[in-house]
C-alpha atoms as a PDB file:
ATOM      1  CA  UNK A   1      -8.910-113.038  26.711  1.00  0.00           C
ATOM      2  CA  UNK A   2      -8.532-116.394  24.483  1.00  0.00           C
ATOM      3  CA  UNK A   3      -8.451-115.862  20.869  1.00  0.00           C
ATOM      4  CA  UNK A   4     -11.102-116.846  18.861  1.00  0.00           C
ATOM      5  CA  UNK A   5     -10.346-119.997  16.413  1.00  0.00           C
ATOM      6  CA  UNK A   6     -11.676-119.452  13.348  1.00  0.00           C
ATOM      7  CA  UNK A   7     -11.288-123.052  12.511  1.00  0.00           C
ATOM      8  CA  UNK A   8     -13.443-123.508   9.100  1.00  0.00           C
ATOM      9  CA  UNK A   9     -10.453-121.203   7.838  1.00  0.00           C
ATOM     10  CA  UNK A  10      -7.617-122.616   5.565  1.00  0.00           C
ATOM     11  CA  UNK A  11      -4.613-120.050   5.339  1.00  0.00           C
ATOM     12  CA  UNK A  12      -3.400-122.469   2.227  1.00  0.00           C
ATOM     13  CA  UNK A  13      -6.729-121.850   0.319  1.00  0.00           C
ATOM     14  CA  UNK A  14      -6.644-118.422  -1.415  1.00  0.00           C
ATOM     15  CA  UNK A  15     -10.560-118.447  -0.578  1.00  0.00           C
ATOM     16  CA  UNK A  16      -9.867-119.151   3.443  1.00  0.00           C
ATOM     17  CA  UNK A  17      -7.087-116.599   3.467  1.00  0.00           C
ATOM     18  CA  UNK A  18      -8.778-113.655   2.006  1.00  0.00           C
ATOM     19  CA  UNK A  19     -11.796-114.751   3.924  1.00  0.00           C
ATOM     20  CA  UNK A  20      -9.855-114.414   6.959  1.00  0.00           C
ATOM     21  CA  UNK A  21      -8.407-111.237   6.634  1.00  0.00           C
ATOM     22  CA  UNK A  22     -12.250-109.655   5.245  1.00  0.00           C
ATOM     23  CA  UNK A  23     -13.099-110.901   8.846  1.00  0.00           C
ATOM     24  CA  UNK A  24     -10.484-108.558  10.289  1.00  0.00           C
ATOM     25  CA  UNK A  25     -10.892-105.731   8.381  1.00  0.00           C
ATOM     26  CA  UNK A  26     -14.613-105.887   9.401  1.00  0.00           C
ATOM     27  CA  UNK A  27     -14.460-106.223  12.657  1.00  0.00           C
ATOM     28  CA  UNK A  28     -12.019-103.002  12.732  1.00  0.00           C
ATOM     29  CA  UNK A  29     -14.158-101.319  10.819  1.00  0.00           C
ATOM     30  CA  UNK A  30     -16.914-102.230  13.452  1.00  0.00           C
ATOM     31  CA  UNK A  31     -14.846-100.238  16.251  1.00  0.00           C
ATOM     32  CA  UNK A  32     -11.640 -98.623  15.554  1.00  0.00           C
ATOM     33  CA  UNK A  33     -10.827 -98.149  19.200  1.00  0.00           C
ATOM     34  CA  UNK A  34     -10.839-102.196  19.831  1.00  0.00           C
ATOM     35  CA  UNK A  35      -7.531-102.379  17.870  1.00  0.00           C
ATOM     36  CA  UNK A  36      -8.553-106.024  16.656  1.00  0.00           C
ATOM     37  CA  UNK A  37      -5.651-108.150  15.212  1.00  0.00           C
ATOM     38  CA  UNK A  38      -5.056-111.376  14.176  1.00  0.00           C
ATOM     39  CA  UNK A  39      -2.524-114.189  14.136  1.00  0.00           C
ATOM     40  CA  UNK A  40      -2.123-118.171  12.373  1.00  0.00           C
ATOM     41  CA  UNK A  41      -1.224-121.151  14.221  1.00  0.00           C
ATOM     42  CA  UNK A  42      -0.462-124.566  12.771  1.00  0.00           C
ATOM     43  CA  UNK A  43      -3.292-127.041  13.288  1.00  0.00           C
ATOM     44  CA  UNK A  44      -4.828-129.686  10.839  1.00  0.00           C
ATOM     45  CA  UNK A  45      -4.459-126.843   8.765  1.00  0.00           C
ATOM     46  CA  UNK A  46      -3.047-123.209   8.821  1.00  0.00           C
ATOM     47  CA  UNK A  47      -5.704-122.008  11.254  1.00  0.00           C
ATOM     48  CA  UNK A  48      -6.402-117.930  11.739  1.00  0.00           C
ATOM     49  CA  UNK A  49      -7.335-116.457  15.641  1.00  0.00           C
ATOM     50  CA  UNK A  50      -8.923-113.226  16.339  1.00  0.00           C
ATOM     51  CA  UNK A  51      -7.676-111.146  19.329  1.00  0.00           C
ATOM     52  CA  UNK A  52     -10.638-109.353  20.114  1.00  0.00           C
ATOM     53  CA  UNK A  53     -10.210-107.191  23.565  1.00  0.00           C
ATOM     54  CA  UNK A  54     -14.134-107.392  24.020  1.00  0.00           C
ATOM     55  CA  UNK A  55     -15.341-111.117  22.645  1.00  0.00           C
ATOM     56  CA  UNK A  56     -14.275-114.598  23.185  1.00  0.00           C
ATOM     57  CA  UNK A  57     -16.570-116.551  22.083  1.00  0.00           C
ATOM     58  CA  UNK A  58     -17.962-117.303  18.442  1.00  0.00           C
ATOM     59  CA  UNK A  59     -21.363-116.261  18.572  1.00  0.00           C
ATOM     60  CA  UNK A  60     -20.148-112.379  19.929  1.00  0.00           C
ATOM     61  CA  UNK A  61     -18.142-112.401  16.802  1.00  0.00           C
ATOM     62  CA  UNK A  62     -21.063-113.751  14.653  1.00  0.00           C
ATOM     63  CA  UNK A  63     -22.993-111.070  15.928  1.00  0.00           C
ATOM     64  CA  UNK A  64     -20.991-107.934  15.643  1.00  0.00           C
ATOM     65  CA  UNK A  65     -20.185-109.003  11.546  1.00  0.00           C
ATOM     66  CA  UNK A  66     -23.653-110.125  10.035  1.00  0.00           C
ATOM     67  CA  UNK A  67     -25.195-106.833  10.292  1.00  0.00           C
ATOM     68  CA  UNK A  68     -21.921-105.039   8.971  1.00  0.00           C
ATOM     69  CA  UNK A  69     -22.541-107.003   6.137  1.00  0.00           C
ATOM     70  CA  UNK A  70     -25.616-106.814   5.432  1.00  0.00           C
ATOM     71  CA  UNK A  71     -26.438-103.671   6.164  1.00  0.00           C
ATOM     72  CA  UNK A  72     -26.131-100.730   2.801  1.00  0.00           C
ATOM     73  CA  UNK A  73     -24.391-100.946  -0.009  1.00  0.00           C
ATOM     74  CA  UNK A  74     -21.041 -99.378  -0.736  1.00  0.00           C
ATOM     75  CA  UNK A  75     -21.373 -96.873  -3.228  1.00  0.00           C
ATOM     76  CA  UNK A  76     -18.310 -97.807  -4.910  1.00  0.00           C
ATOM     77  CA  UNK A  77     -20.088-101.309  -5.699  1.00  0.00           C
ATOM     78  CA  UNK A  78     -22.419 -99.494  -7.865  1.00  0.00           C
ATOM     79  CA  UNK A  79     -20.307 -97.867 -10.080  1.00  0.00           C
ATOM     80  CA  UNK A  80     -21.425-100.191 -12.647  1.00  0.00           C
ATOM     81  CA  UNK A  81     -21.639-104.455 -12.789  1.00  0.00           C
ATOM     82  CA  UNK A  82     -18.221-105.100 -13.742  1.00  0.00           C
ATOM     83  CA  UNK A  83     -14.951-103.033 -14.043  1.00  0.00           C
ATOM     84  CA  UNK A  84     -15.337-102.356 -17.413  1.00  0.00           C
ATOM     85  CA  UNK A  85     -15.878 -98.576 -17.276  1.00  0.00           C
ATOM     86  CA  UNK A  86     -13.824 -96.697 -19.575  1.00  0.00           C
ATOM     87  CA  UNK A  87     -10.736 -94.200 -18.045  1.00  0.00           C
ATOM     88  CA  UNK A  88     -12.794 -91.350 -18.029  1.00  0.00           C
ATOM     89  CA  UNK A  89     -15.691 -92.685 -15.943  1.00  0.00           C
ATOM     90  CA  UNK A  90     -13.423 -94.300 -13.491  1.00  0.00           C
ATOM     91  CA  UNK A  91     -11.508 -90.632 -12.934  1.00  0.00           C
ATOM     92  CA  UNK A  92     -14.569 -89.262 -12.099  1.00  0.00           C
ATOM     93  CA  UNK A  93     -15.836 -91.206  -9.794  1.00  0.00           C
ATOM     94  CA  UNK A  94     -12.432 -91.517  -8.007  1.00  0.00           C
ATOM     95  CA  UNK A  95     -12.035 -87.572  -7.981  1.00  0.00           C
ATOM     96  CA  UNK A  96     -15.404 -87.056  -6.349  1.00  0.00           C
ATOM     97  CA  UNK A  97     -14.895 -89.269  -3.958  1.00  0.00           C
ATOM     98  CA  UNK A  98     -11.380 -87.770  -3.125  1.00  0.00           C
ATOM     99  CA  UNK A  99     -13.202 -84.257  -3.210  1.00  0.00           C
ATOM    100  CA  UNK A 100     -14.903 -85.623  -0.181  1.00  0.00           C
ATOM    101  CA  UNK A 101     -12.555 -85.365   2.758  1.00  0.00           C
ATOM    102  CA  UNK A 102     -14.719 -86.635   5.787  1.00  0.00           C
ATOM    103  CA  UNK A 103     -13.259 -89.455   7.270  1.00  0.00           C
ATOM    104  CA  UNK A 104     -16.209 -91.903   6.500  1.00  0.00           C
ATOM    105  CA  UNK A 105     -15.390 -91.110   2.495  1.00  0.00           C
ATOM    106  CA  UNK A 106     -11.989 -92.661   3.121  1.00  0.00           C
ATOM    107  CA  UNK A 107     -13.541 -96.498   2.633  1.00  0.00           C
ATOM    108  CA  UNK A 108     -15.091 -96.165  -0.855  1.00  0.00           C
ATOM    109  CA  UNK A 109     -11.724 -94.142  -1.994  1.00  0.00           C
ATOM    110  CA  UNK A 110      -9.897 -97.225  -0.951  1.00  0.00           C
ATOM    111  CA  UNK A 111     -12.541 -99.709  -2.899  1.00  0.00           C
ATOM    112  CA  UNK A 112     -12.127 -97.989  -5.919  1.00  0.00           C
ATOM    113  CA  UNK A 113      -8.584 -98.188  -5.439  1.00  0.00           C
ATOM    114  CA  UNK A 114      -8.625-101.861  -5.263  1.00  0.00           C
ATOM    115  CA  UNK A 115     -10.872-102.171  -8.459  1.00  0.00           C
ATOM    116  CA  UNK A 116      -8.299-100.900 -10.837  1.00  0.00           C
ATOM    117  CA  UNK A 117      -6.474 -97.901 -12.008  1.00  0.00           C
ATOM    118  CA  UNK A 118      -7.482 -94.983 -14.870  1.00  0.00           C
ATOM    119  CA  UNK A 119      -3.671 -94.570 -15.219  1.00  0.00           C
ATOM    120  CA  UNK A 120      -3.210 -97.229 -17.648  1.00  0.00           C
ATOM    121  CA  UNK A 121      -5.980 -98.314 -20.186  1.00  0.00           C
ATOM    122  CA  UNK A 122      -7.136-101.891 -21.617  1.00  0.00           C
ATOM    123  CA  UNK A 123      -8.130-102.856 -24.643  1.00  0.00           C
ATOM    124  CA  UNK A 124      -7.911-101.996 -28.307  1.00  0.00           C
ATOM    125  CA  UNK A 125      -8.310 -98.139 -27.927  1.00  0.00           C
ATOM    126  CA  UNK A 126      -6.923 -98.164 -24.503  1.00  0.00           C
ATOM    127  CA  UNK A 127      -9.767 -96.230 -23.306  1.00  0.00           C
ATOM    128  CA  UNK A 128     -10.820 -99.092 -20.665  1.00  0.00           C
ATOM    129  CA  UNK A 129      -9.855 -98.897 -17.092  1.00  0.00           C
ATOM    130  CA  UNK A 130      -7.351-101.646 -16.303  1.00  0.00           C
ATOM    131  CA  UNK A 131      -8.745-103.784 -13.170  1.00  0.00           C
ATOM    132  CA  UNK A 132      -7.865-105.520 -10.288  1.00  0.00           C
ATOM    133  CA  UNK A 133      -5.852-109.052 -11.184  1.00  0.00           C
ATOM    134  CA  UNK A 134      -7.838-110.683  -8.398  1.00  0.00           C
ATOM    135  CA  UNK A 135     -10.776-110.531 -10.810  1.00  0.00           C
ATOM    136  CA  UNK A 136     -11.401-114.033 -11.755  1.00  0.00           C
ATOM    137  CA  UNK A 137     -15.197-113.142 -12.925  1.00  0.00           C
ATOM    138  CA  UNK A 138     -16.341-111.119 -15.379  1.00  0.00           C
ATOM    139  CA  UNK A 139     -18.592-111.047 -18.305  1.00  0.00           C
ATOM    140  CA  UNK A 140     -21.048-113.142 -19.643  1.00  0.00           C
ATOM    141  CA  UNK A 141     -23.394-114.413 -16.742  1.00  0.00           C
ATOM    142  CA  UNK A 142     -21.318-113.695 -13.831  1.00  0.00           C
ATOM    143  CA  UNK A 143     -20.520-110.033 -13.626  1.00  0.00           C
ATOM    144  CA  UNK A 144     -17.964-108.920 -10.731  1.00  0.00           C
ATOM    145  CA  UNK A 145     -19.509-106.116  -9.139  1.00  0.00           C
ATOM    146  CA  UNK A 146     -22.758-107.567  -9.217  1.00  0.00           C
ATOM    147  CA  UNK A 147     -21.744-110.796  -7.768  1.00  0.00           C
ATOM    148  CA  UNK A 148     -21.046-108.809  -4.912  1.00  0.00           C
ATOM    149  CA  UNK A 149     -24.252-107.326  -4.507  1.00  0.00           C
ATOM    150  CA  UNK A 150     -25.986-110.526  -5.055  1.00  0.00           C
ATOM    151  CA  UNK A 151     -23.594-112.139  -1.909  1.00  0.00           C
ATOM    152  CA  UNK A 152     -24.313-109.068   0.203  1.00  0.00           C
ATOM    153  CA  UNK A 153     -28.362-109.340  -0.152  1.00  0.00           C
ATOM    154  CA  UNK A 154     -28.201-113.074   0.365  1.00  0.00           C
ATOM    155  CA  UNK A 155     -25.934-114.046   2.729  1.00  0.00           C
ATOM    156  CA  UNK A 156     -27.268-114.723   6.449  1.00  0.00           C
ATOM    157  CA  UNK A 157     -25.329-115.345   9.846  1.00  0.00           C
ATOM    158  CA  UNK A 158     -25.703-119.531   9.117  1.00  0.00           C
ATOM    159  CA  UNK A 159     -23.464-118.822   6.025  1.00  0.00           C
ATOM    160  CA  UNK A 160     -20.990-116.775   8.359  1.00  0.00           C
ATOM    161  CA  UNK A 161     -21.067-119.834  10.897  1.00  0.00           C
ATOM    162  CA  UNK A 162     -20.557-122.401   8.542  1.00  0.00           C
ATOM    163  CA  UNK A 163     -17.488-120.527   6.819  1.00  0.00           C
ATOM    164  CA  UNK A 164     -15.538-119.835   9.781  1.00  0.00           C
ATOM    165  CA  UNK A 165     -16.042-122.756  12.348  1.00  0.00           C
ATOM    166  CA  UNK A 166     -17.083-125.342  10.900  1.00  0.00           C
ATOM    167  CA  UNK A 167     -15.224-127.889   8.126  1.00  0.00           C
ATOM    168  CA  UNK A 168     -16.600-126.657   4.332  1.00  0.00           C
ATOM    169  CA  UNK A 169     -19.521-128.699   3.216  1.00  0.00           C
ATOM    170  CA  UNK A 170     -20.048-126.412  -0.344  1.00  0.00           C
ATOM    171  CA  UNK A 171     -23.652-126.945   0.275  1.00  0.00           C
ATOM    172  CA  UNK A 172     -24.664-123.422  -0.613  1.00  0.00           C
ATOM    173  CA  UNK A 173     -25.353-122.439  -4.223  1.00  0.00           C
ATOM    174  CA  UNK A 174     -24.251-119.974  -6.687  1.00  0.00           C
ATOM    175  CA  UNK A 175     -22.786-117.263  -7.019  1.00  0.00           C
ATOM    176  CA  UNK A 176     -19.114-117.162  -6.457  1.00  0.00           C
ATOM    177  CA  UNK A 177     -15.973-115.051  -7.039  1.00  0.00           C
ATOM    178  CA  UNK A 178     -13.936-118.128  -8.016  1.00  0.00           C
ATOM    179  CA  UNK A 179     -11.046-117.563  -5.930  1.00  0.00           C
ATOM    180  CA  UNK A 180     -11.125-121.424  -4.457  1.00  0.00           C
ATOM    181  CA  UNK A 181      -9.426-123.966  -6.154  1.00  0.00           C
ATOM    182  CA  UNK A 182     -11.788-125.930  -5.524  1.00  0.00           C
ATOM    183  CA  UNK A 183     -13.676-123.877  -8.301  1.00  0.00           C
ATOM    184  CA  UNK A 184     -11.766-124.880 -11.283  1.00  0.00           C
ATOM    185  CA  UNK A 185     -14.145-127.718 -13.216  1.00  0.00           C
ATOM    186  CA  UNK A 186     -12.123-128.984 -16.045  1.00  0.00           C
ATOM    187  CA  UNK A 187     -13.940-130.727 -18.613  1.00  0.00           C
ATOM    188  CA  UNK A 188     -10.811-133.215 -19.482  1.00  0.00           C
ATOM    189  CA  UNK A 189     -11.033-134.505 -15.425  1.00  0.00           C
ATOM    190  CA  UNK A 190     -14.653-134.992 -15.844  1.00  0.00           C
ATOM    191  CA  UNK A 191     -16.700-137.660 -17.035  1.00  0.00           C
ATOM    192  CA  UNK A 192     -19.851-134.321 -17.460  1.00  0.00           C
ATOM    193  CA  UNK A 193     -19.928-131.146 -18.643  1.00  0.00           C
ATOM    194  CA  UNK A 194     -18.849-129.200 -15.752  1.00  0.00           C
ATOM    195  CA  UNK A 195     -20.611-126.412 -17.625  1.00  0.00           C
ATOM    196  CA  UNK A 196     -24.566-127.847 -17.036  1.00  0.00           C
ATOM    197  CA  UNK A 197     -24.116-129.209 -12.978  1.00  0.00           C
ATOM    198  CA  UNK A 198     -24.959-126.527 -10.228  1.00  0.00           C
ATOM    199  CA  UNK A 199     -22.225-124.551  -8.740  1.00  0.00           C
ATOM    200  CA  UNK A 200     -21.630-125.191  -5.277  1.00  0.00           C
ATOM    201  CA  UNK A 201     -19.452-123.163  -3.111  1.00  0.00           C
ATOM    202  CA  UNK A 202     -18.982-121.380   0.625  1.00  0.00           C
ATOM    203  CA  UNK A 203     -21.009-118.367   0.254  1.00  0.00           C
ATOM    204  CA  UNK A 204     -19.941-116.890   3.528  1.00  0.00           C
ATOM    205  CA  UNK A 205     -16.568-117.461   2.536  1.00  0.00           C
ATOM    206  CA  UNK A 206     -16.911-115.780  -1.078  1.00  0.00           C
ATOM    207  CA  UNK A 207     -18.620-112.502   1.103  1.00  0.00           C
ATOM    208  CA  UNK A 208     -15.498-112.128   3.672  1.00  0.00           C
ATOM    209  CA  UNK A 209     -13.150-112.537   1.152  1.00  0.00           C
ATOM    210  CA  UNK A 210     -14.528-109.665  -0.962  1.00  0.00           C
ATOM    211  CA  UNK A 211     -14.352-107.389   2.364  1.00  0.00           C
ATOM    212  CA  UNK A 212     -10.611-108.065   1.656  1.00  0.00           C
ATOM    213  CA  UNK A 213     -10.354-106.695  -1.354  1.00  0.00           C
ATOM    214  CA  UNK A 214      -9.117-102.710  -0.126  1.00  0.00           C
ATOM    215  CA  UNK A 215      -5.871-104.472   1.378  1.00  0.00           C
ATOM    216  CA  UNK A 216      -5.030-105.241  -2.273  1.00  0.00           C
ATOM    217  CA  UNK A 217      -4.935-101.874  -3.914  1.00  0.00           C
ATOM    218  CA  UNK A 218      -4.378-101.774  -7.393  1.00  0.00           C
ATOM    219  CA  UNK A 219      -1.289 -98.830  -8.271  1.00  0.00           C
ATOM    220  CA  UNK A 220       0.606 -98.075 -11.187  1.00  0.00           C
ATOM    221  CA  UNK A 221       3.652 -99.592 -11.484  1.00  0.00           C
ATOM    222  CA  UNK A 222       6.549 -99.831 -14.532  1.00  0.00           C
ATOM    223  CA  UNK A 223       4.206 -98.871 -16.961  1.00  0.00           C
ATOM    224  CA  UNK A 224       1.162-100.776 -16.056  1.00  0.00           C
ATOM    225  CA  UNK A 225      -1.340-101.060 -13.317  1.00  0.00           C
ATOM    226  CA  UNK A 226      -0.041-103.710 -10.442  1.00  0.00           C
ATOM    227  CA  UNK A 227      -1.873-105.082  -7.878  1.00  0.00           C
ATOM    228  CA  UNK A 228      -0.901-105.381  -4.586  1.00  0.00           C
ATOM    229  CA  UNK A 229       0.582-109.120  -4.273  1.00  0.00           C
ATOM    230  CA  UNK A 230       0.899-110.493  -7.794  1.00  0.00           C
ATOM    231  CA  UNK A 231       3.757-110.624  -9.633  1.00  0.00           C
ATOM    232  CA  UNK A 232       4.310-111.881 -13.454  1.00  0.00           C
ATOM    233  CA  UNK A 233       6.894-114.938 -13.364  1.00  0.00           C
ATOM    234  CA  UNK A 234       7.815-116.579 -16.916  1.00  0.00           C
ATOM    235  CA  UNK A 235       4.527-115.442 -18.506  1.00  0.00           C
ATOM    236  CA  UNK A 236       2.217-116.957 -15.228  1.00  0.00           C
ATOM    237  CA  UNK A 237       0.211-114.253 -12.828  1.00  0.00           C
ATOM    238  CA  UNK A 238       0.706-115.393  -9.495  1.00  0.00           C
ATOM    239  CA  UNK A 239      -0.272-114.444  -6.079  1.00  0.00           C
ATOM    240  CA  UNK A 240       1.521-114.687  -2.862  1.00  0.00           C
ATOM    241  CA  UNK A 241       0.596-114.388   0.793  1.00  0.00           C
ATOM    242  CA  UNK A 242       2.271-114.642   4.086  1.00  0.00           C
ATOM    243  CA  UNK A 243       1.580-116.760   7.420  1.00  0.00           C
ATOM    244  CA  UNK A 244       2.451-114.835  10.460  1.00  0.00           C
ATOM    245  CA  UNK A 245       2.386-115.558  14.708  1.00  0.00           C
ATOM    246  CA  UNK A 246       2.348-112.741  16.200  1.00  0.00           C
ATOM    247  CA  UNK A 247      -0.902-110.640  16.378  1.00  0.00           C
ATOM    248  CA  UNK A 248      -0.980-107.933  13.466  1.00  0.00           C
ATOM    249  CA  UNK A 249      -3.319-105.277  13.176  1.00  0.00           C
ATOM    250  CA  UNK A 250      -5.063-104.734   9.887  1.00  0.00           C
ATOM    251  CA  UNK A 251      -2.829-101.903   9.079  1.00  0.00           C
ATOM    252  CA  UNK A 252       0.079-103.898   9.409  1.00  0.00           C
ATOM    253  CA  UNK A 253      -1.279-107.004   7.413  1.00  0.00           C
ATOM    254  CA  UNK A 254      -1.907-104.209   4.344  1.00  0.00           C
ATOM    255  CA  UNK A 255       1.918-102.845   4.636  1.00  0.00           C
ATOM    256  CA  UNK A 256       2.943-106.619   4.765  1.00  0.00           C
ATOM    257  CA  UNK A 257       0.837-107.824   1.733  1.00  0.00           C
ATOM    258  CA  UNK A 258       2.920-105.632  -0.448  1.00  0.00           C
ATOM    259  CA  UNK A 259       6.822-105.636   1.149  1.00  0.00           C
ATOM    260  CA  UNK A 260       8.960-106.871  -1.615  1.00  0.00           C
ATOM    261  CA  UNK A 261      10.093-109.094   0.823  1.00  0.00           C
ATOM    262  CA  UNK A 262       7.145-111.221   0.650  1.00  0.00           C
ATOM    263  CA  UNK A 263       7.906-112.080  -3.239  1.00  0.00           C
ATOM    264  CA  UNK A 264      11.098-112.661  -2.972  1.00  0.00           C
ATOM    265  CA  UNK A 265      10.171-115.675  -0.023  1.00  0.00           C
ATOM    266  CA  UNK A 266      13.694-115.769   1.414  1.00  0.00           C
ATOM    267  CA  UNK A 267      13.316-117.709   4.077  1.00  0.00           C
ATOM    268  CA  UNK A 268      16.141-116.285   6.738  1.00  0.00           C
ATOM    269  CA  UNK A 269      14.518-113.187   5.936  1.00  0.00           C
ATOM    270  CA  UNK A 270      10.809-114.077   6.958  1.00  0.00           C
ATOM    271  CA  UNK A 271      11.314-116.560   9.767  1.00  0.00           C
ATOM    272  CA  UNK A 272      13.842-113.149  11.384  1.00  0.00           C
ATOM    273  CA  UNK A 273      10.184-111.063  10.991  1.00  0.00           C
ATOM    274  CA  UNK A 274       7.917-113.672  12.438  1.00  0.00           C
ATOM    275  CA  UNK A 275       7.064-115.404   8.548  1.00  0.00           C
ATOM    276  CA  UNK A 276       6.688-118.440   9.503  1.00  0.00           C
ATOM    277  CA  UNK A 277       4.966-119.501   5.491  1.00  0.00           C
ATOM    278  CA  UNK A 278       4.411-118.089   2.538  1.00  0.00           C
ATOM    279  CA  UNK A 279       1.912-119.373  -0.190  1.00  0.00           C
ATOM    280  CA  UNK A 280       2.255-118.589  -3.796  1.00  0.00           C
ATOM    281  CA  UNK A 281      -1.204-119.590  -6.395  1.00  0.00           C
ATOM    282  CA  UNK A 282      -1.362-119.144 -10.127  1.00  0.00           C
ATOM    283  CA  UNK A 283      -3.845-117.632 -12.145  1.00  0.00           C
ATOM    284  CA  UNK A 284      -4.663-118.920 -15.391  1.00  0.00           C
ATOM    285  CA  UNK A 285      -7.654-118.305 -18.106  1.00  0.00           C
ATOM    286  CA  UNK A 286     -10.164-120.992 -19.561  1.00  0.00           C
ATOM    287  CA  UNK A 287     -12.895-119.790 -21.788  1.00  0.00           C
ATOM    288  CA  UNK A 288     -14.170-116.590 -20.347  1.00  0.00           C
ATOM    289  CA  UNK A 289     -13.330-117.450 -16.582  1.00  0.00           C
ATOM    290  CA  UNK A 290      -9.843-117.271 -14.349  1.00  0.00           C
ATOM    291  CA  UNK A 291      -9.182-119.809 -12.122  1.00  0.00           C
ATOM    292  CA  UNK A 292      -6.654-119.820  -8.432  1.00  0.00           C
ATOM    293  CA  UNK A 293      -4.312-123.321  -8.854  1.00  0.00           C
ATOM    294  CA  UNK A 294      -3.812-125.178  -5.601  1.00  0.00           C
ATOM    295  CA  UNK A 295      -1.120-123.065  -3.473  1.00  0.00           C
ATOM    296  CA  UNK A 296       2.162-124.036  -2.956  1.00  0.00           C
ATOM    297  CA  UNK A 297       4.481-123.359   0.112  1.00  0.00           C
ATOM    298  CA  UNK A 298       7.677-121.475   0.205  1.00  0.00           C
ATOM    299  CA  UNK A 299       8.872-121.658   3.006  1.00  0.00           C
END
């Protein structure tokens, strides 16, 4: 069967990657015994396919993920509004879930695993949970947990459509997780304040990209929590991601995200392992929001 195109997609765009690989992971979730997997070819723009043994066409694809995401809520999204819980609570929700050891458990261990760590604390005391660095919300208005409530209750199959096959208008309205670059509204480029015009974004796109969020698992690491593809260069939080050709399964993608390798962008190395580009962002802090830069290639 022909791979499906998801052609709204930008692999260079932190927002079209992780949107991409939230696809994946949903349709495996949908049926395990499919083996799903997914690949990259270079078109106008670093384009993800779907290799999908029982769909070819869009609309089959459509219709297997809009109810998976909008059907219940995963408990581990309402632990709270943000990931501000202090090391305590965060223990105990992680240890019941671990004290649960049906298979169908297994999901909301691994999304509290990607929302931070009760190894290390933040803050004064240290008594606060450190969190996921892939949290660019938080506070104020915009609180990270809820954000992703309020995408999963509002988000229909047009949104889905529009994100993954058709060129990004931003015609849909708030909320988002801030992960495009596109987000980043400096006041010293404007001739407004960024701060009182609407926020327009992809809000299919914002939705599949939090449905990536398990493949980045936050663990501890030299005396602090680390998540899964950042790294700290000369003070700057970065995040890098690879470009691949050959079909990978989801479990593969998550072992890949987090080989060494991948950081250290040697290029023999990749290209030898079917890396064919590697994309590095930073993250940096204005006020009370983070912001994604622009990506840059490695390879």
């Amino acid at each position: 069967m022909q791979p499906i195109e998801l052609t709204g997609l930008d692999g260079g765009n932190l927002l079209g990657y992780l949107a991409a690989l939230g696809t994946l992971r949903v349709l495996t979730m949908a049926d395990r015994t499919a083996h799903v997997r997914m690949s990259w070819a270079d078109k106008e723009h670093w384009t993800p396919l779907v290799h999908h043994p029982h769909m070819d066409i869009c609309e089959e694809l459509i219709t297997v993920l809009e109810p998976q995401l909008s059907g219940p809520i995963e408990p581990a999204w309402q632990v709270g509004d943000d990931l501000t819980l202090n090391r305590g609570q965060f223990r105990e929700h992680l240890a019941a879930q671990l004290a649960a050891v049906e298979p169908s458990k297994r999901e909301t261990v691994d999304w509290l695993a990607a929302f931070g760590s009760e190894v290390y604390g933040v803050g004064p005391k240290k008594e606060r949970m450190s969190d996921t660095e892939i949290r660019a919300i938080g506070g104020g208005q915009q609180c990270f947990l809820g954000t992703m409530r309020e995408l999963a209750a509002g988000t229909d199959a047009g949104h889905l459509r529009r994100t993954l096959f058709a060129p990004w208008d931003y015609s849909d309205d708030r909320p988002s997780m801030r992960w495009d670059p596109a987000d980043y509204r400096p006041h010293a480029l404007r001739a407004d304040n960024p701060s009182k015009a609407p926020i327009k974004t992809m809000r299919g796109a914002n939705l599949l990209a939090v449905q990536a969020l398990p493949l980045f698992p936050v663990v501890p690491s030299g005396g602090r929590a680390h998540t899964t593809g950042f790294q700290v260069r000369d003070g700057r939080t970065e995040i890098t991601w690879p470009i691949w050709i050959d079909p990978l399964d989801v479990n593969t993608i998550s072992s890949l995200l987090a080989s060494p390798e991948v950081q250290e962008a040697d290029r023999h190395t990749m290209i030898r392992r079917g890396i064919v580009q590697i994309f590095r962002a930073r993250r940096y802090t204005e006020g009370q929001y983070r912001n994604f830069s622009p990506a840059k290639t490695l390879l």
